[in-house]
Every structure is written in structure tokens, then in C-alpha cells.
N, C-alpha and C. Protein backbone atom coordinates (compact mmCIF):
# COMPACT_ATOMS: atom_id res chain seq x y z
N UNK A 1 0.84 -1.20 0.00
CA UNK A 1 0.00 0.00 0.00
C UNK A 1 0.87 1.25 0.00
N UNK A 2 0.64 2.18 -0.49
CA UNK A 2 1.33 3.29 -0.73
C UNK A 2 0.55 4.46 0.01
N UNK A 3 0.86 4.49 1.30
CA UNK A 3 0.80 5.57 2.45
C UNK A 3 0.97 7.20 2.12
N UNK A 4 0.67 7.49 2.22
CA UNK A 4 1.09 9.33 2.63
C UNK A 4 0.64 9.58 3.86
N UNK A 5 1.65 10.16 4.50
CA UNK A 5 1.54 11.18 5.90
C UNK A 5 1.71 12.62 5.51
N UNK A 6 1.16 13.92 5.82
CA UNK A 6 1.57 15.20 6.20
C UNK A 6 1.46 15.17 7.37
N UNK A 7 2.77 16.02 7.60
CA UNK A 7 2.96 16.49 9.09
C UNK A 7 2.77 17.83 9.29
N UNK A 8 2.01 18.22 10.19
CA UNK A 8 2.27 19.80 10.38
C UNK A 8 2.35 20.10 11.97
N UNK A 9 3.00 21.13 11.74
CA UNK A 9 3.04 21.82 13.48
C UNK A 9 2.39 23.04 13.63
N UNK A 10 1.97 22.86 15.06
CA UNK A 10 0.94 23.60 15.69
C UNK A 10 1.57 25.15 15.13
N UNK A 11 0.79 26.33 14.97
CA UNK A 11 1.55 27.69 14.82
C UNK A 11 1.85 28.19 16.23
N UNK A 12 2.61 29.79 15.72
CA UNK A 12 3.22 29.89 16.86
C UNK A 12 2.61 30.37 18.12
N UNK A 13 2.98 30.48 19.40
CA UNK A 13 2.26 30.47 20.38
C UNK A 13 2.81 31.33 20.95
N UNK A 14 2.05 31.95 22.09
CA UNK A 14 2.91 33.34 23.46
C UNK A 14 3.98 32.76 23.44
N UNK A 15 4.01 31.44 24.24
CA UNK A 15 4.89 31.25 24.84
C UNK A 15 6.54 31.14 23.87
N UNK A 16 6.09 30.83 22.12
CA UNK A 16 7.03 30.65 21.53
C UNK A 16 8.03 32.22 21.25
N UNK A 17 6.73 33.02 21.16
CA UNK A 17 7.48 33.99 21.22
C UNK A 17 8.21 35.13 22.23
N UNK A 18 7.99 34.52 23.58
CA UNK A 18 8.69 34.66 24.62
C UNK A 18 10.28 33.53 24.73
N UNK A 19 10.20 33.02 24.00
CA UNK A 19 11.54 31.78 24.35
C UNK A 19 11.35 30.86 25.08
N UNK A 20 10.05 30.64 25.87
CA UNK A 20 9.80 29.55 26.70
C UNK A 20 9.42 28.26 25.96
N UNK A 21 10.32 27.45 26.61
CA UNK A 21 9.91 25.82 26.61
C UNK A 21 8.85 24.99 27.03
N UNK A 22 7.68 24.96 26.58
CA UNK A 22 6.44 24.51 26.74
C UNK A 22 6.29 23.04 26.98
N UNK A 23 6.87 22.24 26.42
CA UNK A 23 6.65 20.38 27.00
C UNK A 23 4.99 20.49 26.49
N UNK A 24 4.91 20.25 27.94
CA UNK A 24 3.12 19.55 28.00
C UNK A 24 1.97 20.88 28.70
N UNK A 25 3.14 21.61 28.74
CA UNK A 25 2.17 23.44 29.20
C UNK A 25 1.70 23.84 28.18
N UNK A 26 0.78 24.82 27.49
CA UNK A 26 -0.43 25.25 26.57
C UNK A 26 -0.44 26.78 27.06
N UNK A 27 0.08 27.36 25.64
CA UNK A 27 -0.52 29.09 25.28
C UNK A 27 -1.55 28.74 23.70
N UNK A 28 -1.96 29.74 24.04
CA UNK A 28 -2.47 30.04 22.59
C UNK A 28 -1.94 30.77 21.53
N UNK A 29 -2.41 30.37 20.38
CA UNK A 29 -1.91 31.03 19.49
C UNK A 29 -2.00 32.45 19.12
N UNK A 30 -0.87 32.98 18.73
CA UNK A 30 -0.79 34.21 18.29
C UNK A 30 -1.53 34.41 17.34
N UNK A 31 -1.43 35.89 16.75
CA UNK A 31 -1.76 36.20 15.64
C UNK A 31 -1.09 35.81 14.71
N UNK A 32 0.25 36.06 14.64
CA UNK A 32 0.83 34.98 13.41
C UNK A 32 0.73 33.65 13.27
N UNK A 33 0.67 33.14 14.44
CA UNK A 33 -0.02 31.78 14.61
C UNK A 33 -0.99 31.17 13.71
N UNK A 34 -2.09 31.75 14.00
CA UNK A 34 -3.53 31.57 13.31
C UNK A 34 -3.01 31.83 12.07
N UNK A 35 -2.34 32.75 11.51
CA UNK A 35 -2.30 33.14 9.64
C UNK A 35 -1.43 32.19 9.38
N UNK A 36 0.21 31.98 10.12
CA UNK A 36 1.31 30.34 9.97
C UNK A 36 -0.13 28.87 9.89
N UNK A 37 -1.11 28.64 10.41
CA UNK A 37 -1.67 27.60 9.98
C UNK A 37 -2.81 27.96 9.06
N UNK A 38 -3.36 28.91 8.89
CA UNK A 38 -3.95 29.23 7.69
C UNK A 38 -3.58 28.67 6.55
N UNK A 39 -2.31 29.66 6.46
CA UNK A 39 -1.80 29.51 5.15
C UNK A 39 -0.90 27.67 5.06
N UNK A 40 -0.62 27.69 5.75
CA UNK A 40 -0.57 25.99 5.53
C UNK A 40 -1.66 24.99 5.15
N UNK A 41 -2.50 25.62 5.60
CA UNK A 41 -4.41 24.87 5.29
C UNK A 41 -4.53 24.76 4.02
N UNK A 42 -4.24 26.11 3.55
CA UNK A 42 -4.66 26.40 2.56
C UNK A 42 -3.44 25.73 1.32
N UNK A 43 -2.41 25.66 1.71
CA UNK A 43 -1.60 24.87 0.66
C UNK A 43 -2.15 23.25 0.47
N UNK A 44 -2.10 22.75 2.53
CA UNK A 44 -2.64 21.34 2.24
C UNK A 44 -3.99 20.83 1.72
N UNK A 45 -5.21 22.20 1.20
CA UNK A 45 -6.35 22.01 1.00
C UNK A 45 -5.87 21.59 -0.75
N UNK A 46 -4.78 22.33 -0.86
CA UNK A 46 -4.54 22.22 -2.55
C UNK A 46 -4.34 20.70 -3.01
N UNK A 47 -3.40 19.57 -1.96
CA UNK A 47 -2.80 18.57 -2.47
C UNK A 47 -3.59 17.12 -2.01
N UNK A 48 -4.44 17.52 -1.31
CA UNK A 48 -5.37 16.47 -0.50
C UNK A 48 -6.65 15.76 -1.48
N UNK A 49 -6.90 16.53 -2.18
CA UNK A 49 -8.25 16.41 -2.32
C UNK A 49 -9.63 16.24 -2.08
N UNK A 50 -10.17 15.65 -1.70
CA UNK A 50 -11.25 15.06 -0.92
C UNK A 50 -10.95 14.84 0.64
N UNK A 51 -11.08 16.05 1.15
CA UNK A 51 -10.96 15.91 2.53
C UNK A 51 -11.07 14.51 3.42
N UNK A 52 -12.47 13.74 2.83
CA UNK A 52 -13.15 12.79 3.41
C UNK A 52 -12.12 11.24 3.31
N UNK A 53 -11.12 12.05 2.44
CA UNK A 53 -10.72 10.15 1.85
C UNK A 53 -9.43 10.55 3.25
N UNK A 54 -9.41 11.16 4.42
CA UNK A 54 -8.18 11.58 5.07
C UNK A 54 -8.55 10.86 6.77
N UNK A 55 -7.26 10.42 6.95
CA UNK A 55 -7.80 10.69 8.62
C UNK A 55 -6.75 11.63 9.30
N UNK A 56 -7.13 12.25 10.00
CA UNK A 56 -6.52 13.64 10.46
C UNK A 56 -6.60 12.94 11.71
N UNK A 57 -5.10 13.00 12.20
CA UNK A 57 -5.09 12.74 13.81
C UNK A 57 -4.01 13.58 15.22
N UNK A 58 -4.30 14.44 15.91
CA UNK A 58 -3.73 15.72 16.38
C UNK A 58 -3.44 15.72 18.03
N UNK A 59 -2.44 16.42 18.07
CA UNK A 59 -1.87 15.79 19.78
C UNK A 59 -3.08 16.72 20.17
N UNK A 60 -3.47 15.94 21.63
CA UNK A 60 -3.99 16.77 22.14
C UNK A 60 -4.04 18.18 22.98
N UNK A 61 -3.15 18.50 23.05
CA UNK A 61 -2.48 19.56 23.74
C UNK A 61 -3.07 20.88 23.31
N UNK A 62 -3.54 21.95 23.81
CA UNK A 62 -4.44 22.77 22.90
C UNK A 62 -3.72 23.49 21.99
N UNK A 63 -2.84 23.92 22.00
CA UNK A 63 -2.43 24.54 20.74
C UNK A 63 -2.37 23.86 19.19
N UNK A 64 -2.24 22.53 19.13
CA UNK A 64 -2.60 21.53 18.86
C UNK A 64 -3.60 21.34 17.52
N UNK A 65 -4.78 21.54 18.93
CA UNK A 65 -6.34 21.47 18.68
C UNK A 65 -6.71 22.52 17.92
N UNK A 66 -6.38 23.78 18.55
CA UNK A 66 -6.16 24.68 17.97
C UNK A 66 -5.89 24.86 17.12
N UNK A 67 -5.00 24.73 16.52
CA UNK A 67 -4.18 24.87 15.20
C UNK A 67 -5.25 23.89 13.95
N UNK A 68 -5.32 22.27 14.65
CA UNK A 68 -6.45 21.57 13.92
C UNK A 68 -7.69 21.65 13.40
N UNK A 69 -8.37 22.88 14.54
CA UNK A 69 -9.36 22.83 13.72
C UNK A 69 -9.67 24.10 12.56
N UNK A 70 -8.42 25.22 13.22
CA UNK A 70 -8.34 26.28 11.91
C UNK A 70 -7.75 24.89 10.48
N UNK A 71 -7.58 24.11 10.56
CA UNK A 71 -7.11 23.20 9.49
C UNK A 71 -8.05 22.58 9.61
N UNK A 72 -9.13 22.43 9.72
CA UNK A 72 -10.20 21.58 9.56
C UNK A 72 -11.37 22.83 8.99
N UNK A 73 -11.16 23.67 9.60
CA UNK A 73 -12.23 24.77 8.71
C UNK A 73 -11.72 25.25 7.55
N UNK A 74 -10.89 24.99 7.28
CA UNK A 74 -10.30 25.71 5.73
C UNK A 74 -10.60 24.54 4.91
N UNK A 75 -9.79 23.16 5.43
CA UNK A 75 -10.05 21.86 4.48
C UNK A 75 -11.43 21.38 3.72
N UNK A 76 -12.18 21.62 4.98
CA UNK A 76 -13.41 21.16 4.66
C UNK A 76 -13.60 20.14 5.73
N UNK A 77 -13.39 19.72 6.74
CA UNK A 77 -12.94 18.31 7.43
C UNK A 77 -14.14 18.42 8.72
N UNK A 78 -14.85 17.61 9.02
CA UNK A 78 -15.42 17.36 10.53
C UNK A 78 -14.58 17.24 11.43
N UNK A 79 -14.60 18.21 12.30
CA UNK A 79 -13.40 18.17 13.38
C UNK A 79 -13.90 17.32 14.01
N UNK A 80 -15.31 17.00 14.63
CA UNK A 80 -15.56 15.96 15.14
C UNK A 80 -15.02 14.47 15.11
N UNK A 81 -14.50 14.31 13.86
CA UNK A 81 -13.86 13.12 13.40
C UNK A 81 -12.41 12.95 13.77
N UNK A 82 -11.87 14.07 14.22
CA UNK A 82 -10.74 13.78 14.13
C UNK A 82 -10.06 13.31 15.56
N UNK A 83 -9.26 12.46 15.61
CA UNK A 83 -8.69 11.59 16.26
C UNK A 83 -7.51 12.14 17.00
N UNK A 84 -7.53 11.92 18.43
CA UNK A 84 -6.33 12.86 19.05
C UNK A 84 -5.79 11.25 20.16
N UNK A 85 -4.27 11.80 19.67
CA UNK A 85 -3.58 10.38 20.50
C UNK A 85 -2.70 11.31 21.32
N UNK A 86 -2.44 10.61 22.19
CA UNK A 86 -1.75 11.39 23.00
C UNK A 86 -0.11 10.96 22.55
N UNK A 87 0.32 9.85 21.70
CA UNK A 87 1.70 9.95 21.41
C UNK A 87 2.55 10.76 20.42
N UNK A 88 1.02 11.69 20.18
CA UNK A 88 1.81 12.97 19.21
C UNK A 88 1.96 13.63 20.19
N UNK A 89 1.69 13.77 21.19
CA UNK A 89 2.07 15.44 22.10
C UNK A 89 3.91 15.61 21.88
N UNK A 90 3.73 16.89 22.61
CA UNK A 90 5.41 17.05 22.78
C UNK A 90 6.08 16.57 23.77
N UNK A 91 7.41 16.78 23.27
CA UNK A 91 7.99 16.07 24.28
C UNK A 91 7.99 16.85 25.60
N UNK A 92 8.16 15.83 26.69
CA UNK A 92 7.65 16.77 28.44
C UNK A 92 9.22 17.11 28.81
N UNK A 93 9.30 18.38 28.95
CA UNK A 93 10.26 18.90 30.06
C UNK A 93 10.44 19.01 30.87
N UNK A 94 9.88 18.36 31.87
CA UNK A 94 9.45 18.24 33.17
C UNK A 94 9.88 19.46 34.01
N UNK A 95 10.66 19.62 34.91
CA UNK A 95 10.68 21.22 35.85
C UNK A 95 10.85 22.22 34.80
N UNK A 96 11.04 22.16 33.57
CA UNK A 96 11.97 23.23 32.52
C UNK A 96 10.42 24.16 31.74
N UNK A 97 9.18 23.24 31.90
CA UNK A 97 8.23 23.26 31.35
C UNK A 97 7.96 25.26 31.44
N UNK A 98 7.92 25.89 30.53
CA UNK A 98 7.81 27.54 31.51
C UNK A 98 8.65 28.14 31.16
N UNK A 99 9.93 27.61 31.08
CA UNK A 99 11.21 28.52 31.45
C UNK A 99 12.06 28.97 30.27
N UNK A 100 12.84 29.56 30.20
CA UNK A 100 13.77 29.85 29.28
C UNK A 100 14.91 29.41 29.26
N UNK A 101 15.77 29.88 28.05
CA UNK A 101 17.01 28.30 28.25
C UNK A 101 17.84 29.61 29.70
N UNK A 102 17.92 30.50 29.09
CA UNK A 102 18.69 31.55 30.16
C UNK A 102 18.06 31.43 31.92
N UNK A 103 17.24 31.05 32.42
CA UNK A 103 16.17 30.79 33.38
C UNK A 103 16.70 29.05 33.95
N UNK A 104 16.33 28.24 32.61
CA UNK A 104 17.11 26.81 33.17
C UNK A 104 18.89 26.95 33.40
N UNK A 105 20.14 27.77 32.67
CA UNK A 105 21.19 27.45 32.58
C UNK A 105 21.15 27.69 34.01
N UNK A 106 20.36 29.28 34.67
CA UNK A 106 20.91 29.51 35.78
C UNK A 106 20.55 29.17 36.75
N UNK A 107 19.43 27.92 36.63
CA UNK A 107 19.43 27.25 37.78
C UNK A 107 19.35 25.57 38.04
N UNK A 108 20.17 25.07 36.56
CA UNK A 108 20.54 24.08 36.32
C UNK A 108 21.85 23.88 35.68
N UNK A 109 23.42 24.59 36.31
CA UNK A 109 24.14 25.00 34.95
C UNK A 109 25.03 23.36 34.76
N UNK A 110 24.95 22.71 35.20
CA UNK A 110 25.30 21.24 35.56
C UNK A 110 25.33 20.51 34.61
N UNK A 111 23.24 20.51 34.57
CA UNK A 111 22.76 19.91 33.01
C UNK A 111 23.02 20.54 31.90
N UNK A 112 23.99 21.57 31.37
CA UNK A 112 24.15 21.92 30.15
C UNK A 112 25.58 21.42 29.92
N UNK A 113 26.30 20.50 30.95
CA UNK A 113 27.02 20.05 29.98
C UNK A 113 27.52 18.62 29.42
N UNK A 114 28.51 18.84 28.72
CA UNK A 114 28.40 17.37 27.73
C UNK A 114 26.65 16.96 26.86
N UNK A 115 26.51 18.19 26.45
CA UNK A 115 25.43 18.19 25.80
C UNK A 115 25.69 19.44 24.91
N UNK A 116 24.43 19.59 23.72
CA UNK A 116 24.70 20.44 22.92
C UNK A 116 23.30 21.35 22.62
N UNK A 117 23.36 22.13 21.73
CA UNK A 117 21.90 22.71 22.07
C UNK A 117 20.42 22.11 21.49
N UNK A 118 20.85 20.88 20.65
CA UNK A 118 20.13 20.10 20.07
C UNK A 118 19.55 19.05 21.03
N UNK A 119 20.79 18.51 22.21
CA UNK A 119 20.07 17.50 22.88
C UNK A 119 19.93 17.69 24.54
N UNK A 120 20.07 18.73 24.78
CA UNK A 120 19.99 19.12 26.09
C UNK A 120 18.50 18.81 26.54
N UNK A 121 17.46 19.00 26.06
CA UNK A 121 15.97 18.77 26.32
C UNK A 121 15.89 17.57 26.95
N UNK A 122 16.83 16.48 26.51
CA UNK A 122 16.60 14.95 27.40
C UNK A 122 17.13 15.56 28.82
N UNK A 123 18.13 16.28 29.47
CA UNK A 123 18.32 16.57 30.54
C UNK A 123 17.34 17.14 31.39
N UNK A 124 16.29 17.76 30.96
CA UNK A 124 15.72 18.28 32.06
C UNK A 124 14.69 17.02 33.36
N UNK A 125 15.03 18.00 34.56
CA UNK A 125 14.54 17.05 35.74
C UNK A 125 13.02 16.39 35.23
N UNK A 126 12.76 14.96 35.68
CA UNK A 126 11.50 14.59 35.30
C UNK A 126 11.02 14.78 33.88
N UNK A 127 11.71 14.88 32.93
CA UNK A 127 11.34 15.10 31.56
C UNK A 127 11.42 13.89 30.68
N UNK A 128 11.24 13.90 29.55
CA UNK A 128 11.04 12.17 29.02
C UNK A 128 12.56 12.24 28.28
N UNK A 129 12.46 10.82 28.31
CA UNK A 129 13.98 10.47 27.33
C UNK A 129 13.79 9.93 25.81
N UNK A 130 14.70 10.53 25.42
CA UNK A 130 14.76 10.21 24.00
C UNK A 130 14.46 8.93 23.13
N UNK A 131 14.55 7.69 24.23
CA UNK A 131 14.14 6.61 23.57
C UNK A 131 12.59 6.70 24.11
N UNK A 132 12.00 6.92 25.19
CA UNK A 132 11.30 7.51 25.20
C UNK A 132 10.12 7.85 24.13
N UNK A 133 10.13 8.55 23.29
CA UNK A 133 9.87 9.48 22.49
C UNK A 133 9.65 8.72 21.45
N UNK A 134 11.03 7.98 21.13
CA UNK A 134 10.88 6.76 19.94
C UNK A 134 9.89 5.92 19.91
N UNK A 135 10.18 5.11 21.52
CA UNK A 135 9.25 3.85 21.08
C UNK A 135 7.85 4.46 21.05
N UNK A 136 6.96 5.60 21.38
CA UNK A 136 5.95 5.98 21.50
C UNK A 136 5.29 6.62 20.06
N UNK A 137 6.15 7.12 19.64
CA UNK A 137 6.26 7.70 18.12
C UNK A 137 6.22 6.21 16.91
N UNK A 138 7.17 5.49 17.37
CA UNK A 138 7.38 4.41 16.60
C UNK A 138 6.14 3.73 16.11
N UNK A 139 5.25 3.16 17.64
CA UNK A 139 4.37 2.51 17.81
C UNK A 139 3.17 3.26 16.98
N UNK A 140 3.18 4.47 17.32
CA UNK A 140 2.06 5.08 16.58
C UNK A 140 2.25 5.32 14.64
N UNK A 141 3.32 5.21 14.50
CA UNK A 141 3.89 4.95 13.19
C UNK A 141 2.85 3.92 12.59
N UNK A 142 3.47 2.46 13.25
CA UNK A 142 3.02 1.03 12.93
C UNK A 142 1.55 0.52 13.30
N UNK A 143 0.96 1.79 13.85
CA UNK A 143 -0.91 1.69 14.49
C UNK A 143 -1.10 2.43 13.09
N UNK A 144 -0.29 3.34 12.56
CA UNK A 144 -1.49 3.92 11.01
C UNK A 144 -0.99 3.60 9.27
N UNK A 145 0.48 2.13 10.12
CA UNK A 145 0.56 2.08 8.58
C UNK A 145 -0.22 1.02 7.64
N UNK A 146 -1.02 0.95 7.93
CA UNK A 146 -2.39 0.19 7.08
C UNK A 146 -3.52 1.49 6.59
N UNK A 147 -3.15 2.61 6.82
CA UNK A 147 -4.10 3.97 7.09
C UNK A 147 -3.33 4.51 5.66
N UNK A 148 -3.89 4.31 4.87
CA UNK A 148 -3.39 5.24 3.05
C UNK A 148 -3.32 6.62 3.39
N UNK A 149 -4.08 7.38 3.80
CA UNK A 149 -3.64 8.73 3.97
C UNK A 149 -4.24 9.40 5.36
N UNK A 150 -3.17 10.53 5.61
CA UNK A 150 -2.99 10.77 6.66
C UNK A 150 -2.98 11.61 7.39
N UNK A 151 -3.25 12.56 7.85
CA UNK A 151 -2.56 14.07 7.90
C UNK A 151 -2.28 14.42 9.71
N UNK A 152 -1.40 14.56 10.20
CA UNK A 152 -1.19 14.80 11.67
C UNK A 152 -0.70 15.59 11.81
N UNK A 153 -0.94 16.44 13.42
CA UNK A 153 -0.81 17.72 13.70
C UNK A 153 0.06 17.47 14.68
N UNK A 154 1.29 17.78 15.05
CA UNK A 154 2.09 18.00 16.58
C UNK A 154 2.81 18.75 16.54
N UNK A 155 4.20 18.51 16.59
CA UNK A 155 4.74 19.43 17.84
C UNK A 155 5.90 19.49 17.13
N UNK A 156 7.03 20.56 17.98
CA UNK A 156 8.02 20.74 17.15
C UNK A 156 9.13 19.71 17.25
N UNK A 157 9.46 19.73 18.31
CA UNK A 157 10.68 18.44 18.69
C UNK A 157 10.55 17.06 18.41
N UNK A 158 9.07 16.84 18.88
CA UNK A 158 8.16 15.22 18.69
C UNK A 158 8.08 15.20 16.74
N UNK A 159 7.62 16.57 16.25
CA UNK A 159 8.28 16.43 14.73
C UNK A 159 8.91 15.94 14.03
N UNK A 160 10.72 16.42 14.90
CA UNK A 160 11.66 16.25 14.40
C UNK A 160 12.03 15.04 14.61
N UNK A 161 11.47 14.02 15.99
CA UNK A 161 11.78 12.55 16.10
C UNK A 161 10.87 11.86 15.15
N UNK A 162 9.53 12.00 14.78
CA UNK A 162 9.54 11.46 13.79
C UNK A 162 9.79 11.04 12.68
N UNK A 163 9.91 12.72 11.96
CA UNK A 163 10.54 12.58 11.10
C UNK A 163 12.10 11.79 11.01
N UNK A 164 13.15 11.92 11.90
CA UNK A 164 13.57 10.87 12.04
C UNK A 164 13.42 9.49 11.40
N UNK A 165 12.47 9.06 12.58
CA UNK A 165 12.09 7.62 12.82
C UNK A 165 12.11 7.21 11.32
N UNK A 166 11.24 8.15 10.54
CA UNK A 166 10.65 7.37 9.42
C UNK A 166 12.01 7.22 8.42
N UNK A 167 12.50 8.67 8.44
CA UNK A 167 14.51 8.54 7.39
C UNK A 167 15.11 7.35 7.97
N UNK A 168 14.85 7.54 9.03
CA UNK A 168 16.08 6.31 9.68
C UNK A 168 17.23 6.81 10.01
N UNK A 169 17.16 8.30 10.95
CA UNK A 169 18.26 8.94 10.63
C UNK A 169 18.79 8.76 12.53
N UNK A 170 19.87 8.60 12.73
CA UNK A 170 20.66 8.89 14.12
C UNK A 170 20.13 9.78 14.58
N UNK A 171 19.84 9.97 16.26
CA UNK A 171 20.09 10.76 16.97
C UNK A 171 20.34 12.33 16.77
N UNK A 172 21.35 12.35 16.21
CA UNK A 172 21.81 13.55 16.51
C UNK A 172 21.93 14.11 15.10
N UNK A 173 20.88 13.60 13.94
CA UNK A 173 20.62 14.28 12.96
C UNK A 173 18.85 14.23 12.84
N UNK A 174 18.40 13.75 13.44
CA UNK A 174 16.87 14.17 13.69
C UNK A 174 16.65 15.29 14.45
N UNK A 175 17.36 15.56 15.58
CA UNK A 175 17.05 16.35 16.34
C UNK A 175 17.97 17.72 15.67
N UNK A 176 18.40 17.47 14.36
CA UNK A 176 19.03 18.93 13.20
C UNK A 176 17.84 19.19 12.74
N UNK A 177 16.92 18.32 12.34
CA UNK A 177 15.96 18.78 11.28
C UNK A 177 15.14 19.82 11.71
N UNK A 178 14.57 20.51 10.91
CA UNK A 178 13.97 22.06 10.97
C UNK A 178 12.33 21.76 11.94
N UNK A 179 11.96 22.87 12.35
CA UNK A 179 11.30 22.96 12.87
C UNK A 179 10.43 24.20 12.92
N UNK A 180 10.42 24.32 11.66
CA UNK A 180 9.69 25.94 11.06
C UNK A 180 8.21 25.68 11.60
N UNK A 181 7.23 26.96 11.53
CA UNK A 181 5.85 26.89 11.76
C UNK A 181 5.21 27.49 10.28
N UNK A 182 6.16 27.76 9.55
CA UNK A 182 5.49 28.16 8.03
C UNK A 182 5.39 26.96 7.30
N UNK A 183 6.36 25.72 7.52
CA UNK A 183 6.05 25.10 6.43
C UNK A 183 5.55 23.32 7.12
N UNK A 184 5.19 22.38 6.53
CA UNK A 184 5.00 20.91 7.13
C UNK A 184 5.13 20.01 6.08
N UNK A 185 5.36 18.81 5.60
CA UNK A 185 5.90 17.70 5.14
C UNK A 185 5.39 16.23 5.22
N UNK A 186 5.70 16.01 3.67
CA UNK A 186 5.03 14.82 3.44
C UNK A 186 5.85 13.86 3.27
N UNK A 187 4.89 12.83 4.11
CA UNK A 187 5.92 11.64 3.86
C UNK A 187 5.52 10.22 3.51
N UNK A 188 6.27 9.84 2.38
CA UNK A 188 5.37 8.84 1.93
C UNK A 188 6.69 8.49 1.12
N UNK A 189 6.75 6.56 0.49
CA UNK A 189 7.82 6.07 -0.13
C UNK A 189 9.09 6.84 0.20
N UNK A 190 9.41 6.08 1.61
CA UNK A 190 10.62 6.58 2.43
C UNK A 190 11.52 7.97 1.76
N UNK A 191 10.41 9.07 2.21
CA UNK A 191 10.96 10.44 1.27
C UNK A 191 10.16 11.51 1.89
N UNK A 192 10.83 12.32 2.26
CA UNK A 192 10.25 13.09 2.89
C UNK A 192 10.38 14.79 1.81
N UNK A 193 9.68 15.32 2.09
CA UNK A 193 9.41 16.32 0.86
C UNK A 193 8.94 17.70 1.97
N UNK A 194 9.72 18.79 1.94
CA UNK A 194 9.12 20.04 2.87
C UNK A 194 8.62 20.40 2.08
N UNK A 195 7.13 21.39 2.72
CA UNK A 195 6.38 22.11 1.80
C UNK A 195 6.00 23.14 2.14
N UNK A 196 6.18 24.31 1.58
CA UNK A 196 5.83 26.05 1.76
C UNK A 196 4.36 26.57 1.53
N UNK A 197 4.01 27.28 2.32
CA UNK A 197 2.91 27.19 1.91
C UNK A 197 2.81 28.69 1.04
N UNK A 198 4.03 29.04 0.34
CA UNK A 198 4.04 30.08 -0.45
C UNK A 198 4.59 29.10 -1.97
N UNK A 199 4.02 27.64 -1.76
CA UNK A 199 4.27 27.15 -2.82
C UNK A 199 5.88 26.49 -3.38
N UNK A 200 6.78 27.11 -2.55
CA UNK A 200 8.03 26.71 -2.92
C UNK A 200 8.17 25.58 -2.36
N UNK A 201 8.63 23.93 -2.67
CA UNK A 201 8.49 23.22 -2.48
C UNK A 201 10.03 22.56 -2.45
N UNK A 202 10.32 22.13 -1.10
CA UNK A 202 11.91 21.60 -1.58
C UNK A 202 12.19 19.87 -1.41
N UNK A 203 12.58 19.13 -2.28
CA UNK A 203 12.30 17.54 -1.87
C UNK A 203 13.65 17.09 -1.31
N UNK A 204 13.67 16.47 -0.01
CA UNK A 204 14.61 15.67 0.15
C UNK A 204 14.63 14.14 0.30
N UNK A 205 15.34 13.66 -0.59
CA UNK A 205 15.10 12.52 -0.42
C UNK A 205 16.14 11.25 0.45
N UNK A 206 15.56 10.97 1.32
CA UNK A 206 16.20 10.65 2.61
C UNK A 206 16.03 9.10 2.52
């Protein structure tokens, strides 16, 4: 069977544009927020077709939801239908949840080292670990690959481990991959493809 996933991430939020590290804490979206998933709607309304032939499934976390159902009112989609797992959420930062990296260095300066700025997030107190993340991501991988098409909403970091998962890429080149709120990505026949929602389209094939 020949699968397609889009991935998209929630737009941006207070808290993103304060510098705070959110985990499993919830702002709402900004104003650029709401127009960053608009205009993504509106690209993924272009390549989908028939809303109905989709299952749309979105962390629950409200920004999330948020973000889902401005993508469900543009698509055409019954939000009612749509399916929220909790192994899309983001990843939890446990005490860090709130804070800024300048806020955690100075009152954790311990955990910043032998780490880099890509993987420091597994350090925080009570926060989840990176395998973690995998097998939960993984599993939910192998729950929708009988599911032809797809479209899911999460998070930025939990993003970038997926995307991962699916390249097959190490550690410490998943957690490189981008994490824009303008653009989200399809993935289907081990290939992942970013997509703009100003149309510029760049393919990588991984």
C-alpha cells in the first residue's frame, strides 16, 4: 500500500514567542499563529483532495487542537472526526516546562554540559527520554501504517523525532531537522518532501 503522511506543526504560540519551553504546558496562538496555519491549510487544501478520503489525527495539547481545527475549517474536514492520540504530544520537560534556556542554565548549569543545544531537552529534571519518544512515536507509526492517507498535527521536537524515525536517521541528525511553523511535510515512499505554503516546495530525499 502506498501511504502518505503530512505532518504539520501547531503555529506559533505566546509562549514561543517569549523563548519559553512549553513540553506539556499550553498558550495560545498568536496572531501569526492563526495566519502560519492558515496559510498551511490552505496549501494542504490544494494537495489532499477530498478531505473525506483523510484521517486527520492531532496531539492533544491545545495549541494543537487549535491549530487543527483552523485546518479543519479551511479543508473542509469534521473536526468531530478527528482523532487525538496522546503519542503525538510534545515532548515533556518536566521542571523546565515555563522557562527559558537563560532561566534553566541559571538554575541548572550542571545539566548543560556534555550536551549540545540540540540535545539538552533529554536533561531536564522529570522530563522524558529520548528513547522515550521513539518507542511511542514508533508505535504510533506502525498503528497507522495500514491507514493510506494521513494528515497529523504536533509538535516541534516530537516532529523532528519522527521525522527521524521514518529517514532512519541517528540521533543527533533528527534532532538537526527544521522545525519551522510556516512550512510541514510529506511523507510517503521513504521520502520526505518540505512544503511552503508560499508554494516553494523543496524535496529531500532521505
Amino acid at each position: 500500500m502506498n501511504q502518505t503522511i503530512y505532518l504539520l506543526r501547531h503555529g506559533e504560540t505566546e509562549f514561543n514567542t517569549q523563548g519559553r519551553y512549553q513540553g506539556e504546558l499550553d498558550t495560545s496562538l498568536t496572531e501569526m499563529g492563526v495566519q502560519q496555519v492558515q496559510q498551511n491549510a490552505q496549501m494542504l487544501k490544494s494537495l489532499i483532495g477530498n478531505p473525506d478520503e483523510w484521517k486527520i489525527v492531532s496531539s492533544p495539547l491545545g495549541r494543537a487542537m487549535q491549530s487543527t481545527e483552523i485546518i479543519c475549517e479551511t479543508i473542509g474536514y469534521d473536526v468531530k472526526k478527528v482523532e487525538k492520540d496522546e503519542r503525538l504530544t510534545e515532548v515533556a520537560v518536566g521542571q523546565w516546562a515555563g522557562l527559558t534556556t537563560k532561566e534553566i542554565e541559571s538554575s541548572w548549569p550542571n545539566l548543560f554540559q556534555n550536551t549540545n543545544v540540540y540535545n539538552w531537552y533529554f536533561n531536564a529534571p522529570n522530563g522524558e527520554a529520548y528513547d522515550s519518544v521513539v518507542s511511542r512515536l514508533s508505535t504510533w507509526l506502525k498503528d497507522i501504517q495500514h491507514v493510506p492517507n494521513v494528515i497529523a498535527i504536533s509538535h516541534g521536537l516530537t516532529g523532528r523525532i519522527l521525522r527521524g524515525i521514518y529517514a532512519d536517521l541517528k540521533k543527533e541528525d533528527a534532532l538537526k531537522l527544521e522545525v519551522s511553523q510556516d512550512v510541514f511535510f510529506k511523507l510517503t515512499d521513504n521520502t520526505i518532501t518540505r512544503i511552503c505554503s508560499d508554494f516553494d516546495d523543496v524535496y529531500l530525499h532521505l
